[in-house]
N, C-alpha and C. Protein backbone atom coordinates (compact mmCIF):
# COMPACT_ATOMS: atom_id res chain seq x y z
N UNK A 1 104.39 117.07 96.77
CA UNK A 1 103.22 117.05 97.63
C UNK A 1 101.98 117.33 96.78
N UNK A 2 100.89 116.66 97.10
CA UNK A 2 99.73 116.71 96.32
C UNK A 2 98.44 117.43 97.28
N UNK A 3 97.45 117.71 96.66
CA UNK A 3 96.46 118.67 97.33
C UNK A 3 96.08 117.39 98.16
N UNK A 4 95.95 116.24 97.96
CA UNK A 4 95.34 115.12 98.87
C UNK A 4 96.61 114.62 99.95
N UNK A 5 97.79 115.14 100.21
CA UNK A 5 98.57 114.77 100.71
C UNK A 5 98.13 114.42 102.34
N UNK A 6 97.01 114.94 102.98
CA UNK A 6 96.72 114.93 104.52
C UNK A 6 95.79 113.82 104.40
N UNK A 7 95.12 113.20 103.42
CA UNK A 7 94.38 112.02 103.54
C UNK A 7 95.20 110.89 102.74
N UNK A 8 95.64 109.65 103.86
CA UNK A 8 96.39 108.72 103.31
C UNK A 8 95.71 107.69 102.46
N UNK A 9 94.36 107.72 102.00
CA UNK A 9 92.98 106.99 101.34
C UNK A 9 93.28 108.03 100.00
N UNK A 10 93.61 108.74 100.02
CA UNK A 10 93.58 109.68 98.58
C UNK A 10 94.80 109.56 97.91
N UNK A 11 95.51 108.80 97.56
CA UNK A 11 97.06 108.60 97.12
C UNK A 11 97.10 108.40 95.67
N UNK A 12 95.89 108.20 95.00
CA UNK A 12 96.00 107.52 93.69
C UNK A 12 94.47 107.62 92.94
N UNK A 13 94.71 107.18 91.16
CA UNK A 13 93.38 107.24 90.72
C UNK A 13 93.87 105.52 90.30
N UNK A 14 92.68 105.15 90.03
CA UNK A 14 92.24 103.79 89.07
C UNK A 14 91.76 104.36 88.02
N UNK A 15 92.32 103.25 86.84
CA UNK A 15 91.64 103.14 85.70
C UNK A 15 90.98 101.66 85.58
N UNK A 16 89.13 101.62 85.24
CA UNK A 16 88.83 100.57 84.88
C UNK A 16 88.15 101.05 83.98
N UNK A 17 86.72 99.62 83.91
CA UNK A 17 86.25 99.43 83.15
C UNK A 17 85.13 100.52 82.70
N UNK A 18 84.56 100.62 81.38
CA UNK A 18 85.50 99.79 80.25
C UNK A 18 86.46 98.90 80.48
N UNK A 19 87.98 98.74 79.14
CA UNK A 19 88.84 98.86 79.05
C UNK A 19 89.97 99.54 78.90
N UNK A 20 90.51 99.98 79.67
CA UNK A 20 91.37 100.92 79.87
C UNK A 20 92.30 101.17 78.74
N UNK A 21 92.95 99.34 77.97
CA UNK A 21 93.65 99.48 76.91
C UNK A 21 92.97 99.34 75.57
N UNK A 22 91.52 99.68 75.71
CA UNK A 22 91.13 100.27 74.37
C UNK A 22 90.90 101.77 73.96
N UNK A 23 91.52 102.22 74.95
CA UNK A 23 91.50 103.85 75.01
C UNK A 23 92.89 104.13 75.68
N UNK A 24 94.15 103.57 75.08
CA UNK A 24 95.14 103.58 76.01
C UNK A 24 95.79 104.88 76.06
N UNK A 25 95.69 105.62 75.11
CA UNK A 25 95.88 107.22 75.25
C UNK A 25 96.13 108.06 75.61
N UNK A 26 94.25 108.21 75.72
CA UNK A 26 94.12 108.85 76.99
C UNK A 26 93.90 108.58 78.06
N UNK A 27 94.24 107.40 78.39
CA UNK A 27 94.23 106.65 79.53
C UNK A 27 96.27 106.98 79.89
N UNK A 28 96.67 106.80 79.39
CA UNK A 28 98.60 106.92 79.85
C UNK A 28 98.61 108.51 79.78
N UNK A 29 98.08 108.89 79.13
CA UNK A 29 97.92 111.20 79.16
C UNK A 29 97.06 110.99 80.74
N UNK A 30 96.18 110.43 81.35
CA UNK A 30 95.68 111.14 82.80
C UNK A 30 96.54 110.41 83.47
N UNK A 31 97.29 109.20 83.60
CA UNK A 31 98.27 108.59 84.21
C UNK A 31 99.28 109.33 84.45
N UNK A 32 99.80 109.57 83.25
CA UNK A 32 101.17 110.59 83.39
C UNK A 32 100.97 111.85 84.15
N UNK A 33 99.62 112.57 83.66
CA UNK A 33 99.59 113.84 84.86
C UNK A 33 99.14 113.42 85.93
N UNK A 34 98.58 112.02 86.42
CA UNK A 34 98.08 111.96 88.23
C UNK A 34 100.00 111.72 88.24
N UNK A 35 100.63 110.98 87.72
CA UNK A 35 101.88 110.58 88.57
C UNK A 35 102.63 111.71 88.80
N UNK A 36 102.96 113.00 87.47
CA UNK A 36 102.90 114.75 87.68
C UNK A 36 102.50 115.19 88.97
N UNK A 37 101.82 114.73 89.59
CA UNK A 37 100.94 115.51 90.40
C UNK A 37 101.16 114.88 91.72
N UNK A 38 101.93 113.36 91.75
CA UNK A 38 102.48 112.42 92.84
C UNK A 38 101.19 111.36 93.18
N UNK A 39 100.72 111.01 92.17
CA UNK A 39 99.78 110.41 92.72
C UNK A 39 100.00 108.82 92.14
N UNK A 40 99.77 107.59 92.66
CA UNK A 40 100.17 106.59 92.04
C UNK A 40 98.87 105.83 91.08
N UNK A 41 98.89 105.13 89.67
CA UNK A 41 98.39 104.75 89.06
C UNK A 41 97.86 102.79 89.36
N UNK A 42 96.96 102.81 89.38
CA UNK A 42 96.31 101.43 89.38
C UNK A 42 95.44 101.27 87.85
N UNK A 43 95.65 100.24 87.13
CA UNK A 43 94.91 100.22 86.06
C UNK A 43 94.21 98.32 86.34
N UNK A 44 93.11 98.62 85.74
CA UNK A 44 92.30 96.79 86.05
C UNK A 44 91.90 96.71 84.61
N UNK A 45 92.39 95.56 84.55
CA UNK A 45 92.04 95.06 82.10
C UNK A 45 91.78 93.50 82.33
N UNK A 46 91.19 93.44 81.42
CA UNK A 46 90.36 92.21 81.56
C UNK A 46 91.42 91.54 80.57
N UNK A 47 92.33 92.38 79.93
CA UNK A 47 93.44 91.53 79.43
C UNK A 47 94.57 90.42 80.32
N UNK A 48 94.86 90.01 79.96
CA UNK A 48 95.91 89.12 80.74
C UNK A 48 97.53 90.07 80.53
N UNK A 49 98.37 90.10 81.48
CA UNK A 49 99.68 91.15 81.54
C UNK A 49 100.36 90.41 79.96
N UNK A 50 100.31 89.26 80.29
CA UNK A 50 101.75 88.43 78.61
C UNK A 50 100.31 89.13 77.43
N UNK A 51 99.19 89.09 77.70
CA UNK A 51 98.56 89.23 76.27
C UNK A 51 98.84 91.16 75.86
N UNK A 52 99.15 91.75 77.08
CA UNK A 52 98.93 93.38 77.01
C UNK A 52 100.48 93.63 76.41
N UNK A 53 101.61 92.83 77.20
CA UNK A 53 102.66 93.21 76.22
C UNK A 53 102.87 92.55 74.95
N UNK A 54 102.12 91.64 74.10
CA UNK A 54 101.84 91.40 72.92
C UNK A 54 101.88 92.40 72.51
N UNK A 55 100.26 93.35 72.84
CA UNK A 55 99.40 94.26 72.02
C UNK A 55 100.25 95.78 71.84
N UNK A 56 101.69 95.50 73.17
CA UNK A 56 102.60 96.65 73.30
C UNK A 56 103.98 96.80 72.14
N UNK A 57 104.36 95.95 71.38
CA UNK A 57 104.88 95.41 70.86
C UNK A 57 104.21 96.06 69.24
N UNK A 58 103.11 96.22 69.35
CA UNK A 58 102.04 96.64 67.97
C UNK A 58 102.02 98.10 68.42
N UNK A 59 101.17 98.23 69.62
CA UNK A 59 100.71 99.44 69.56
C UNK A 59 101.26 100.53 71.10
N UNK A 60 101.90 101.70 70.59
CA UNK A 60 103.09 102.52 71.34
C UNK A 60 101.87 102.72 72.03
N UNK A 61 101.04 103.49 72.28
CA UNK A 61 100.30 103.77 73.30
C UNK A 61 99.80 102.86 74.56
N UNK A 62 99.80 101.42 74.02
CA UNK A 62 99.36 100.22 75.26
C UNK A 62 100.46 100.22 75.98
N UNK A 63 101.75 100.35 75.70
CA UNK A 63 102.94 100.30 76.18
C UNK A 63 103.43 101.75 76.64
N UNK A 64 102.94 102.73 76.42
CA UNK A 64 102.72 103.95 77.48
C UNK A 64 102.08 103.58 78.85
N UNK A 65 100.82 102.87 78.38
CA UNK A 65 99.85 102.80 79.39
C UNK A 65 101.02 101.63 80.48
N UNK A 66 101.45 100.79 79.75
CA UNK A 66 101.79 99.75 81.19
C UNK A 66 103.01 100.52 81.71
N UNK A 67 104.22 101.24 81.17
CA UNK A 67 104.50 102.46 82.24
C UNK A 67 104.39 103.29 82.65
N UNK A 68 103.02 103.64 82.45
CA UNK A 68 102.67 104.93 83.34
C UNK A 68 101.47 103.68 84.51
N UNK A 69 101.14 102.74 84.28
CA UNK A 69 100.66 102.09 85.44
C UNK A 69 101.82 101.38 86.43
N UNK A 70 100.80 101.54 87.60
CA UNK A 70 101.81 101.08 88.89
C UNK A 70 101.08 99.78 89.37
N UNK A 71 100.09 99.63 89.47
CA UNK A 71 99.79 97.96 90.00
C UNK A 71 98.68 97.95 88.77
N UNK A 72 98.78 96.72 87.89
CA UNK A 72 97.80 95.86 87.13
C UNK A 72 97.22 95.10 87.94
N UNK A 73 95.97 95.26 87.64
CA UNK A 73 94.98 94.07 88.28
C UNK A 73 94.95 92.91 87.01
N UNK A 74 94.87 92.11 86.35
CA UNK A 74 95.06 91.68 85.27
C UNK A 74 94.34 90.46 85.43
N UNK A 75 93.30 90.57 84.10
CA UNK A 75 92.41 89.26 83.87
C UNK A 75 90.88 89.57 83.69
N UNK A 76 89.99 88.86 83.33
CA UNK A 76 88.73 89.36 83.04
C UNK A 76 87.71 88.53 84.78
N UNK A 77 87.26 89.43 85.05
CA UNK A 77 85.64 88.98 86.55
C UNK A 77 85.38 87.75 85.98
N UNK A 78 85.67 86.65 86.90
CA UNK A 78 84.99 85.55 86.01
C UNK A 78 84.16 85.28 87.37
N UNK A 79 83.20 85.00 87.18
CA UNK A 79 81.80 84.71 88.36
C UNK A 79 81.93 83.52 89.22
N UNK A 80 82.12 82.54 88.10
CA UNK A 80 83.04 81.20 89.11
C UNK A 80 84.16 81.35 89.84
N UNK A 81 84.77 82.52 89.66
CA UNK A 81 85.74 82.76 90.40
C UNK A 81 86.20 83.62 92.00
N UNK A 82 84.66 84.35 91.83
CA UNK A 82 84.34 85.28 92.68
C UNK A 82 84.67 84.75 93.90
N UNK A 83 85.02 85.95 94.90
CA UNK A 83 85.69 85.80 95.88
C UNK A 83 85.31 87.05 96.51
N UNK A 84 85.30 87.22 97.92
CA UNK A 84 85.08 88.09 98.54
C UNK A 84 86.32 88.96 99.69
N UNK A 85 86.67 87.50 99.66
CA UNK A 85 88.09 87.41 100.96
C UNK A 85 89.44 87.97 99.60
N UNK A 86 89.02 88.47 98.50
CA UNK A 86 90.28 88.85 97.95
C UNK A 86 90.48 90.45 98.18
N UNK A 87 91.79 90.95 98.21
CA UNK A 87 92.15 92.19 98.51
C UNK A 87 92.05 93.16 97.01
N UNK A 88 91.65 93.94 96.72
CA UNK A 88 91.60 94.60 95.57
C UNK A 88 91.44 93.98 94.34
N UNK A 89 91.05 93.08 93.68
CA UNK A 89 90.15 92.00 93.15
C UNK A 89 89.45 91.69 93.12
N UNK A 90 88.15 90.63 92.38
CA UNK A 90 86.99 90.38 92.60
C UNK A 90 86.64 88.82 92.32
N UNK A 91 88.29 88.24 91.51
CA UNK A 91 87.54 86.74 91.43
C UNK A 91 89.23 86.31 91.82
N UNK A 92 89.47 84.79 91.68
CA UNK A 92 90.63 84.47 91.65
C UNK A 92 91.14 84.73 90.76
N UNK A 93 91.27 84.50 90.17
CA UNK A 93 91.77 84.43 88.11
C UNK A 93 93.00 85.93 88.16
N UNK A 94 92.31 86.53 88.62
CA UNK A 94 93.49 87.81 88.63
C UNK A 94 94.35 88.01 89.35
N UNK A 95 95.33 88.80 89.09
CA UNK A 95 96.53 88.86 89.64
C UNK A 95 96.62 90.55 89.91
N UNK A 96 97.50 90.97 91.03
CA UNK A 96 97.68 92.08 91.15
C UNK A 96 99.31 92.31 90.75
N UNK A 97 99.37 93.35 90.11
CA UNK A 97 101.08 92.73 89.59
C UNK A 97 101.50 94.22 89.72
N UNK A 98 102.79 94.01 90.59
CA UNK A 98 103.46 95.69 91.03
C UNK A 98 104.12 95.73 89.61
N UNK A 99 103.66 96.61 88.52
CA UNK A 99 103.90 96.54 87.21
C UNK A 99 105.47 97.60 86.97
N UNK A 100 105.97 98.46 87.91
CA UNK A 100 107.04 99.04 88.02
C UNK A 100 108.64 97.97 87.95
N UNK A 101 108.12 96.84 89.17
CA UNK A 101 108.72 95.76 89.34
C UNK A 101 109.10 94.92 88.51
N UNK A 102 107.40 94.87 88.10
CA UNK A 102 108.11 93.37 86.41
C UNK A 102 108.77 94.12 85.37
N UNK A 103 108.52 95.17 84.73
CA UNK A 103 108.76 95.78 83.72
C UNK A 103 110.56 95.88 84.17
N UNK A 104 110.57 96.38 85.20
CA UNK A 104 112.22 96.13 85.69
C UNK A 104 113.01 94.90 85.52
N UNK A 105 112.60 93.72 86.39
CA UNK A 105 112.87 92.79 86.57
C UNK A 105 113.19 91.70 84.98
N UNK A 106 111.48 91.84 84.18
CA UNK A 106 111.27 91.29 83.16
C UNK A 106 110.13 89.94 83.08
N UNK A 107 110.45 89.76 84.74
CA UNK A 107 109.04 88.88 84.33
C UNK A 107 108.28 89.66 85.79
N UNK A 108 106.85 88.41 85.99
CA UNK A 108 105.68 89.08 86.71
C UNK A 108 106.27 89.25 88.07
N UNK A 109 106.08 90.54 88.79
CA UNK A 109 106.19 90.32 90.07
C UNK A 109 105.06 91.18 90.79
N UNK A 110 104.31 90.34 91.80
CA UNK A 110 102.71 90.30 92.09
C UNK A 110 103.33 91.38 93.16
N UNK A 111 102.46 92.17 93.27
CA UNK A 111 102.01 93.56 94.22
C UNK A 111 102.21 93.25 95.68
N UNK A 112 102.36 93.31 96.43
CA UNK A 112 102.36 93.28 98.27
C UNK A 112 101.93 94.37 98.72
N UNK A 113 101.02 93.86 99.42
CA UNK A 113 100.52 95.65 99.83
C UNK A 113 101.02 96.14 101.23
N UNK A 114 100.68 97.22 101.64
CA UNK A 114 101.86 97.25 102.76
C UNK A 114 100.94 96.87 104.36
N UNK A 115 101.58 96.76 104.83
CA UNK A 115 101.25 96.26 106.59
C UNK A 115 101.03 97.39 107.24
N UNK A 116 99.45 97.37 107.73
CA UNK A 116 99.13 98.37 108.70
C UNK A 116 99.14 98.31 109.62
């Protein structure tokens, strides 16, 4: 149970911009203690998910960061793409990816959010 446990809007932190995986660090060190603490992780990178596990493959800390994140937003704001009618997003181009899921699975599997 978390001190925000009575407000169902308080469940989680985001990591954005910046870039989250140019500081992946200390970005997977406050991840790991919000998830400590029960709270779930959202991270948004203007990287693409296949280009982030490249960079995971090189560097142990980017690959902290994508398991200690729980939904990737993944891809860079592109303006032509903008959208308003999207749910936690801002253009098409991105994807929301339940990152617990793929990392399991092995390939992408996109986020569903739940039914209110």
């Amino acid at each position: 149970e978390t001190r925000f446990s009575g407000n169902p809007l308080l469940d989680g932190i985001t990591l954005s911009g910046g870039e989250p995986f140019a500081q992946a660090a200390a970005c997977a060190e406050l991840a790991s203690r919000a998830h400590q603490k029960g709270l779930n992780v959202w991270t948004f990178s203007g990287y693409r998910y296949e280009r982030l596990l490249d960079m995971a493959r090189e560097d142990e800390a980017v690959a902290a960061l994508l398991r200690e994140t729980d939904v990737l937003v993944d891809g860079p704001f592109l303006l032509g793409e903008r959208s308003l009618e999207l749910l936690y997003c801002g253009s098409k181009n991105q994807r929301l990816i339940d990152l617990k899921r793929t990392l399991a699975k092995g390939e992408v599997v996109l986020y569903a959010p739940p039914e209110w």
